[in-house]
PDB file of N, CA and C in Angstrom:
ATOM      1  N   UNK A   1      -2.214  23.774  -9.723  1.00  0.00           N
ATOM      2  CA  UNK A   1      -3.523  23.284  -9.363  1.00  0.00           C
ATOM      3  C   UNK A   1      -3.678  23.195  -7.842  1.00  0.00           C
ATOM      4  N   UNK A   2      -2.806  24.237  -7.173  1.00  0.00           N
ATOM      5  CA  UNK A   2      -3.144  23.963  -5.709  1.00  0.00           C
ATOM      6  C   UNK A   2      -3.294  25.615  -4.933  1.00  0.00           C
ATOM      7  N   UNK A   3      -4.028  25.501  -4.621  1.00  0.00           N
ATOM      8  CA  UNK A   3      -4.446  27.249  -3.837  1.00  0.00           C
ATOM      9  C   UNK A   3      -3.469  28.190  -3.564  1.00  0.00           C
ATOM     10  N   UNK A   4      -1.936  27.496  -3.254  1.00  0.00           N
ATOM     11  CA  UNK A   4      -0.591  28.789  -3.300  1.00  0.00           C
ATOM     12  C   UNK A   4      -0.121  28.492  -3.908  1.00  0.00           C
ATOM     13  N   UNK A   5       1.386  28.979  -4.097  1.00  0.00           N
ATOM     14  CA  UNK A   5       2.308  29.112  -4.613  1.00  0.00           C
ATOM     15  C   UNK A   5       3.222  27.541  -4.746  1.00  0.00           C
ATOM     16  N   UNK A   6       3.215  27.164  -3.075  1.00  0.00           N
ATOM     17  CA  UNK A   6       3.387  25.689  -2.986  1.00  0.00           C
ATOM     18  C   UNK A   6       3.213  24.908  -2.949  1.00  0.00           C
ATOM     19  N   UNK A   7       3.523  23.917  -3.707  1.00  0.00           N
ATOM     20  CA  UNK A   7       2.793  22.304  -3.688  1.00  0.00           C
ATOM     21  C   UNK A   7       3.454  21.583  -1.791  1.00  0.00           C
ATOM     22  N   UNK A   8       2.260  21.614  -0.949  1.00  0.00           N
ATOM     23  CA  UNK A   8       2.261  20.354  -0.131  1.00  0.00           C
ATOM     24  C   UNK A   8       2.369  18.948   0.008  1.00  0.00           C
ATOM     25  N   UNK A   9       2.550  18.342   0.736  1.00  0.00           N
ATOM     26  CA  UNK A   9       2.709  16.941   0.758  1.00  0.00           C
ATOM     27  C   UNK A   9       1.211  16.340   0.887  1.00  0.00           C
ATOM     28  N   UNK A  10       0.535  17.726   1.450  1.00  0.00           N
ATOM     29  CA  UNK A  10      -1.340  17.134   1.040  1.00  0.00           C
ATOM     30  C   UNK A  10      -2.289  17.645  -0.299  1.00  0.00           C
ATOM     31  N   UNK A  11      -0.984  18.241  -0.823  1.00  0.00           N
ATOM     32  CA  UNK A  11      -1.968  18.466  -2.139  1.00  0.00           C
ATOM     33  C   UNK A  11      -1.495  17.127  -3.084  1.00  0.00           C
ATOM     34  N   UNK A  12      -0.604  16.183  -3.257  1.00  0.00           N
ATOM     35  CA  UNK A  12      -0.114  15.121  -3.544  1.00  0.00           C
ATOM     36  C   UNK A  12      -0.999  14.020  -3.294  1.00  0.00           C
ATOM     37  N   UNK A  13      -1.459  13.057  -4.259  1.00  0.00           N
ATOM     38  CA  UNK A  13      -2.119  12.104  -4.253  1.00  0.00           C
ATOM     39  C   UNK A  13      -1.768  11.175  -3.087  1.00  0.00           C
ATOM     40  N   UNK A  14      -2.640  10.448  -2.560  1.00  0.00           N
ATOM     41  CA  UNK A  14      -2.438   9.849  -0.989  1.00  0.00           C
ATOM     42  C   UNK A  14      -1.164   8.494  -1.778  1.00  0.00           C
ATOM     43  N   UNK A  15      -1.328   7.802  -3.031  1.00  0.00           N
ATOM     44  CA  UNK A  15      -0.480   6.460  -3.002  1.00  0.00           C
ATOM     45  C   UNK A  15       1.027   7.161  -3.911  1.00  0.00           C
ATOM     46  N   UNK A  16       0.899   8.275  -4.013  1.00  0.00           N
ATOM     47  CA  UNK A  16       2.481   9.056  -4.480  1.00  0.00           C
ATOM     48  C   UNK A  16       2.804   9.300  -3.148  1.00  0.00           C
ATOM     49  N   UNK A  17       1.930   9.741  -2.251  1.00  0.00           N
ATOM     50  CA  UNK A  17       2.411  10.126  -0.693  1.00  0.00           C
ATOM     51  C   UNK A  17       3.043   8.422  -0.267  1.00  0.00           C
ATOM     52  N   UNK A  18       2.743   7.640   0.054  1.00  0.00           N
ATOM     53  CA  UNK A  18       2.841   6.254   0.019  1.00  0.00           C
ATOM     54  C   UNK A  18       4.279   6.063  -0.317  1.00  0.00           C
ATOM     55  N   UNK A  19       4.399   6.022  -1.414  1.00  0.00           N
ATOM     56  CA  UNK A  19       5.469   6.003  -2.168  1.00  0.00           C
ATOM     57  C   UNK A  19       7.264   6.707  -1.925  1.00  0.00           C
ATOM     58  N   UNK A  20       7.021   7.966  -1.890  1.00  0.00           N
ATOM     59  CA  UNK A  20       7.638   8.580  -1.037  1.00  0.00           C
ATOM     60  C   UNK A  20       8.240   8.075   0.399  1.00  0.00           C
ATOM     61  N   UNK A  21       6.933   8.281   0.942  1.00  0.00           N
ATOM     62  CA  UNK A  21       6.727   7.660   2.489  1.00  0.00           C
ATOM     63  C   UNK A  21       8.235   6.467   2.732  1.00  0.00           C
ATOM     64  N   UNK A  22       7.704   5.354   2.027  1.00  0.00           N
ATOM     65  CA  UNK A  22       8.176   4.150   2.057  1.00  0.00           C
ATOM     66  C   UNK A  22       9.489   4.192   1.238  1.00  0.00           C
ATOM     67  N   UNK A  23       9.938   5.316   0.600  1.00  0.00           N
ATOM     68  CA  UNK A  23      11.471   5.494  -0.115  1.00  0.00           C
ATOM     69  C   UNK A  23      12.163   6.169   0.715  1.00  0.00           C
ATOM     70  N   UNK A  24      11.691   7.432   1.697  1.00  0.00           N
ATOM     71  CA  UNK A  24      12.402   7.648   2.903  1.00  0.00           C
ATOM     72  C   UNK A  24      12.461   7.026   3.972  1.00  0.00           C
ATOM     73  N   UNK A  25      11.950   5.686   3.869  1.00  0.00           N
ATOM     74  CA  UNK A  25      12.200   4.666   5.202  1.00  0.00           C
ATOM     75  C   UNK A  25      10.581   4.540   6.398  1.00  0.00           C
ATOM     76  N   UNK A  26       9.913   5.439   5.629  1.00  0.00           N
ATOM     77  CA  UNK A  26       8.523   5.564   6.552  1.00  0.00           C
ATOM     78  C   UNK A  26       7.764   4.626   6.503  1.00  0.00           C
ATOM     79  N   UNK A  27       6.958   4.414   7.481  1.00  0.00           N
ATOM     80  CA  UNK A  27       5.988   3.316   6.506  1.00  0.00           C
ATOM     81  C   UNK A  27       4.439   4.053   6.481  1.00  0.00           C
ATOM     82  N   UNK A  28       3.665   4.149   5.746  1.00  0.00           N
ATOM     83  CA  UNK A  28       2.949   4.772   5.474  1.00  0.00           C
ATOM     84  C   UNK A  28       1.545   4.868   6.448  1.00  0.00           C
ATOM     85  N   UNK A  29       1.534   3.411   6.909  1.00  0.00           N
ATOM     86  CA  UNK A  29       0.178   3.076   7.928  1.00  0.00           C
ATOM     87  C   UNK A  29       0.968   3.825   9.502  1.00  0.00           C
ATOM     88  N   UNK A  30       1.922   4.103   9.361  1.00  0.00           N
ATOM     89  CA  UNK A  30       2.472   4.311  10.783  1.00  0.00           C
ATOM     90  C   UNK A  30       1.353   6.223  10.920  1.00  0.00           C
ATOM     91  N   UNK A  31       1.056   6.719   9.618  1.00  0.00           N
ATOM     92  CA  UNK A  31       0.387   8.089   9.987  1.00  0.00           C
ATOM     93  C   UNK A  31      -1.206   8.013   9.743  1.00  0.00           C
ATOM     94  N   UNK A  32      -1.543   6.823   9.934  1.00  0.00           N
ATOM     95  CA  UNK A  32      -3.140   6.812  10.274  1.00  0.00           C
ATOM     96  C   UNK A  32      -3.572   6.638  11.284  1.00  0.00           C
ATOM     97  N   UNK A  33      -4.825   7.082  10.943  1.00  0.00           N
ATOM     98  CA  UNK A  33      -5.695   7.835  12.309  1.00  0.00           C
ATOM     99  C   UNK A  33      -6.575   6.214  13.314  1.00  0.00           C
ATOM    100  N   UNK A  34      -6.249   5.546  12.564  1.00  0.00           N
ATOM    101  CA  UNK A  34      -7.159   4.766  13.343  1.00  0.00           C
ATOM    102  C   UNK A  34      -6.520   2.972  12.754  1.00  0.00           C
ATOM    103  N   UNK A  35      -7.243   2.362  13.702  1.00  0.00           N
ATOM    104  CA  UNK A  35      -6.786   0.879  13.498  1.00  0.00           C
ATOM    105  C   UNK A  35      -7.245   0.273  12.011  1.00  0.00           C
ATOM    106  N   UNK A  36      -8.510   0.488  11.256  1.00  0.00           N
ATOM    107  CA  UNK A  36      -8.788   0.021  10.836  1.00  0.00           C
ATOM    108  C   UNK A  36      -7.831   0.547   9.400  1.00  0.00           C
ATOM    109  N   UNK A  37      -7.826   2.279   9.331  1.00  0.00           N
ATOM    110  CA  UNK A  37      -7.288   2.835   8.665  1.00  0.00           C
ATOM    111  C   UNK A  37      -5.738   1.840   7.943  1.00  0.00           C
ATOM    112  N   UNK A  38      -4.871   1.787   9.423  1.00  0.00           N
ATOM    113  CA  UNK A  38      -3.271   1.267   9.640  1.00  0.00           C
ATOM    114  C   UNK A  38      -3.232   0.080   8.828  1.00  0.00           C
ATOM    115  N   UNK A  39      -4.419  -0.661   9.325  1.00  0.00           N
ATOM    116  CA  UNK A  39      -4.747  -2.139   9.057  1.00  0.00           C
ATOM    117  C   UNK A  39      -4.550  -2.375   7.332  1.00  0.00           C
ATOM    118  N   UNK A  40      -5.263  -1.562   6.771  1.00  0.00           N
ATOM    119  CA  UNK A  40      -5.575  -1.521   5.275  1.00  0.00           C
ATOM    120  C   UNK A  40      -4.232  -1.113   4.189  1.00  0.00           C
ATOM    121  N   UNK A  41      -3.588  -0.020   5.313  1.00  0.00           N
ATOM    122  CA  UNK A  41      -2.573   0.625   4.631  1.00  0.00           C
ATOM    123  C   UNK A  41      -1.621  -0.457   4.522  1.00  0.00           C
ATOM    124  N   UNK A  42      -1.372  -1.274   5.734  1.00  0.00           N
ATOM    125  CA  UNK A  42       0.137  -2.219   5.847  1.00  0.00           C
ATOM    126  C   UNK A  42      -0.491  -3.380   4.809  1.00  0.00           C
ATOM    127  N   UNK A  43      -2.084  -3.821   4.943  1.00  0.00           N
ATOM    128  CA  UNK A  43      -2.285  -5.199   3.772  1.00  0.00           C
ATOM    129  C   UNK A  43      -1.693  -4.900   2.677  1.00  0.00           C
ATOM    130  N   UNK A  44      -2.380  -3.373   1.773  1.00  0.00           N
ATOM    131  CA  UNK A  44      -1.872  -2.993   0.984  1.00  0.00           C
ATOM    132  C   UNK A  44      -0.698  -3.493   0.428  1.00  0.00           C
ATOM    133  N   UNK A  45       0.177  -2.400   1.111  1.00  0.00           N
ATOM    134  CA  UNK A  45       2.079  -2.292   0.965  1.00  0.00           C
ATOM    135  C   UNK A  45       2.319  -4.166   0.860  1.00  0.00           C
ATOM    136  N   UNK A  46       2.144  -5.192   2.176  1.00  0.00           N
ATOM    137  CA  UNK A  46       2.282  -6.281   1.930  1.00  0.00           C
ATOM    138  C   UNK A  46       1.954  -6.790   0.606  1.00  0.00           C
ATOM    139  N   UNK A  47       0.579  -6.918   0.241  1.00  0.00           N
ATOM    140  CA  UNK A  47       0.544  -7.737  -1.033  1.00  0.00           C
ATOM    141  C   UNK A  47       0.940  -7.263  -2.053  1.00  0.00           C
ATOM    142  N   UNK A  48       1.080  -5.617  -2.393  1.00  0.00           N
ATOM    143  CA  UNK A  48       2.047  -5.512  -3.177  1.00  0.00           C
ATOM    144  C   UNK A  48       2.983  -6.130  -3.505  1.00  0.00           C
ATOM    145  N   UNK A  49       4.036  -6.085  -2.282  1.00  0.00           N
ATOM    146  CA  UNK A  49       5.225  -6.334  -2.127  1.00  0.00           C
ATOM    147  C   UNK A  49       5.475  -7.749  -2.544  1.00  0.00           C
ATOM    148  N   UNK A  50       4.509  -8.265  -2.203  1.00  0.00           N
ATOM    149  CA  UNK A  50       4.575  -9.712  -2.154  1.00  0.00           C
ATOM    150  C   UNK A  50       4.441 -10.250  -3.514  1.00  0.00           C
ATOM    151  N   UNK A  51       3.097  -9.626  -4.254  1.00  0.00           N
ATOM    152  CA  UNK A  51       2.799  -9.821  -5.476  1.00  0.00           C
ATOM    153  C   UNK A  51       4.291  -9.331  -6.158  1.00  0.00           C
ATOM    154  N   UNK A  52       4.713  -8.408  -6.397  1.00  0.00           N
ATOM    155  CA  UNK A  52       6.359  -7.864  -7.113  1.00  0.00           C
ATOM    156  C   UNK A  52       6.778  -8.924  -7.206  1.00  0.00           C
ATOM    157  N   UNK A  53       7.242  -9.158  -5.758  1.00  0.00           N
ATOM    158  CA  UNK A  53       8.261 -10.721  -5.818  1.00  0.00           C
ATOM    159  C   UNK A  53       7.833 -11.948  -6.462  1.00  0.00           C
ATOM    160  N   UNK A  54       6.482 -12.300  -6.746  1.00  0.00           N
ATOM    161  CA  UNK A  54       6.173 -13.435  -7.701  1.00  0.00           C
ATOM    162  C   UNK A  54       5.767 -12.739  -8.477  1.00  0.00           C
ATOM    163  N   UNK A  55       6.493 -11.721  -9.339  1.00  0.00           N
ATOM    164  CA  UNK A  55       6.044 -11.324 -10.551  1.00  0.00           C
ATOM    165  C   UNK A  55       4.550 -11.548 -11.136  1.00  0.00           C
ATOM    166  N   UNK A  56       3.948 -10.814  -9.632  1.00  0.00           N
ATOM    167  CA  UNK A  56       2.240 -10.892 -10.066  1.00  0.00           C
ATOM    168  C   UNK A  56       1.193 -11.815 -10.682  1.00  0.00           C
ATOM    169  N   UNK A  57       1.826 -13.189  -9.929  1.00  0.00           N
ATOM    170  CA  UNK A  57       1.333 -14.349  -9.723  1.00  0.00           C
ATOM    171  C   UNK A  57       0.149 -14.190  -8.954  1.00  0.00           C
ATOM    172  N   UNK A  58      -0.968 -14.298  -8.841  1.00  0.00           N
ATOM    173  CA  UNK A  58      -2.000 -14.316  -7.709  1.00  0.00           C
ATOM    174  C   UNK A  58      -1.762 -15.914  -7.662  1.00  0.00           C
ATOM    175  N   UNK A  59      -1.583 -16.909  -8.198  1.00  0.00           N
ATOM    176  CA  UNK A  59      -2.126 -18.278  -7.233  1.00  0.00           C
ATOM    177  C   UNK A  59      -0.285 -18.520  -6.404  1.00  0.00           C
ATOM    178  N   UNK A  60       0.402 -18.482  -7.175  1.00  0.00           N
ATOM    179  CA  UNK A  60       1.485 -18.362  -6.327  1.00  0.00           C
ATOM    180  C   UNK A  60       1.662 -17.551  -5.030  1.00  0.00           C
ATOM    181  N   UNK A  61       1.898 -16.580  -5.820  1.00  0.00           N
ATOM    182  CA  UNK A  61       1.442 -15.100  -4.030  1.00  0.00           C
ATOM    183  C   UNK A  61       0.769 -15.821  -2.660  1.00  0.00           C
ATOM    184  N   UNK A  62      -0.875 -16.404  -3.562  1.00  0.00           N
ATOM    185  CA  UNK A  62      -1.671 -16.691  -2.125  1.00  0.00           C
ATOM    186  C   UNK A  62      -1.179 -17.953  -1.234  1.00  0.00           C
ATOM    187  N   UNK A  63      -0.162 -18.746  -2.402  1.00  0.00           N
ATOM    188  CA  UNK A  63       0.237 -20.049  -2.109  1.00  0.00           C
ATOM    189  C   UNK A  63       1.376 -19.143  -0.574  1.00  0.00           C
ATOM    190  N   UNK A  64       2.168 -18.651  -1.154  1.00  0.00           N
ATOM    191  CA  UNK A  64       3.456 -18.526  -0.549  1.00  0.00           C
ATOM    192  C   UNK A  64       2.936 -17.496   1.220  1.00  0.00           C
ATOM    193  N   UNK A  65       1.514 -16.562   1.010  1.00  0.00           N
ATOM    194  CA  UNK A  65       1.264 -16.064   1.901  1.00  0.00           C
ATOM    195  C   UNK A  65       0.368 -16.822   2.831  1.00  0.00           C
ATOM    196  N   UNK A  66      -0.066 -17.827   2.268  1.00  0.00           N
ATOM    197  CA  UNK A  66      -1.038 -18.321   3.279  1.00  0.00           C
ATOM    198  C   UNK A  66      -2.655 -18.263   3.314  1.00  0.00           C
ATOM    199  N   UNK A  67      -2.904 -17.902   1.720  1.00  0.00           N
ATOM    200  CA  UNK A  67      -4.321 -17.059   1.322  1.00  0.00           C
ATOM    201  C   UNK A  67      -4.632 -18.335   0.354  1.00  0.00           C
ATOM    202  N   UNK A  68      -5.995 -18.243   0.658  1.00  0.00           N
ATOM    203  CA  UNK A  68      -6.270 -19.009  -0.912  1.00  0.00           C
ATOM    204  C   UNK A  68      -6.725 -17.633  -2.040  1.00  0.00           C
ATOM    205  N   UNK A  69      -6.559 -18.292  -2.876  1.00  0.00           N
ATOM    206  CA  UNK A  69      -6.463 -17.580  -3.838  1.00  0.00           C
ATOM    207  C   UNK A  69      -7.166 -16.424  -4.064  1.00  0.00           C
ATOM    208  N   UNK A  70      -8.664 -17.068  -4.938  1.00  0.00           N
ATOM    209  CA  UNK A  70      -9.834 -16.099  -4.647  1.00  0.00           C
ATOM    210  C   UNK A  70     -10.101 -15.549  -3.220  1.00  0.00           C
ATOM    211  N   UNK A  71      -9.709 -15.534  -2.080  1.00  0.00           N
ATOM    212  CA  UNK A  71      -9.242 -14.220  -1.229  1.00  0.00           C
ATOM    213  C   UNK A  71      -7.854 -13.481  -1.536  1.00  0.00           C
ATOM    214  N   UNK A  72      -7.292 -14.065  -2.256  1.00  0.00           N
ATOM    215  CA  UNK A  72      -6.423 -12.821  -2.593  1.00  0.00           C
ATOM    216  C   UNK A  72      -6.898 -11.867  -3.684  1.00  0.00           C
ATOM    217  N   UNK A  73      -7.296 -12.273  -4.664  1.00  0.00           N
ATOM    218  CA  UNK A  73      -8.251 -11.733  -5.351  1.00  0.00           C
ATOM    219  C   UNK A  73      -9.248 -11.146  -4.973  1.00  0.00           C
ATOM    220  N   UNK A  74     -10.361 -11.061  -4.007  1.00  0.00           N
ATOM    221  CA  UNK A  74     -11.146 -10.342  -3.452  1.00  0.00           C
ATOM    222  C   UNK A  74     -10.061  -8.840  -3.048  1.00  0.00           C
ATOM    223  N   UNK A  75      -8.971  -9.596  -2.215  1.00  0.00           N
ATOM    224  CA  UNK A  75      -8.626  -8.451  -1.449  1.00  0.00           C
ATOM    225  C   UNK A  75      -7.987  -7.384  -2.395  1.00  0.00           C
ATOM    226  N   UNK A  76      -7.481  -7.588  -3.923  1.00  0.00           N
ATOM    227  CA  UNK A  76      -7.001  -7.257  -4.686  1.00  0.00           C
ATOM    228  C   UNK A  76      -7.735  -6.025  -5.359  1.00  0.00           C
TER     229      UNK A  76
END
């Protein structure tokens, strides 16, 4: 499903790119184009990360990050 022969790293969905990214040690906001872009990518990866570790607690999570809740939920 991609115009040659080879699959690219841009014919790959942007959060499998992510993924990758962050299993070879990259971090993923480090290849965006702009602040706001970077900004979104690192919240991301964070509340993930964060959410994992309280086994996808949102009132815990927001407790332990510093969020109230329903903003973590918005941002979710």
């Amino acid at each position: 499903m991609t115009p040659g022969n080879l699959i690219g790293p841009d014919d790959l969905p942007a959060d499998f790119r992510s993924v990758v990214r962050e299993q070879n040690g990259e971090a993923a906001w480090l290849e965006c184009q702009t602040m706001e872009e970077a900004r979104s990518c690192f919240e991301r990866d964070f509340l993930v990360r964060r959410l994992e570790d309280n086994g996808w607690n949102i009132s815990v999570t927001a407790a332990k990050i510093g969020l109230e809740r329903t903003h973590l939920h918005k941002k979710m």
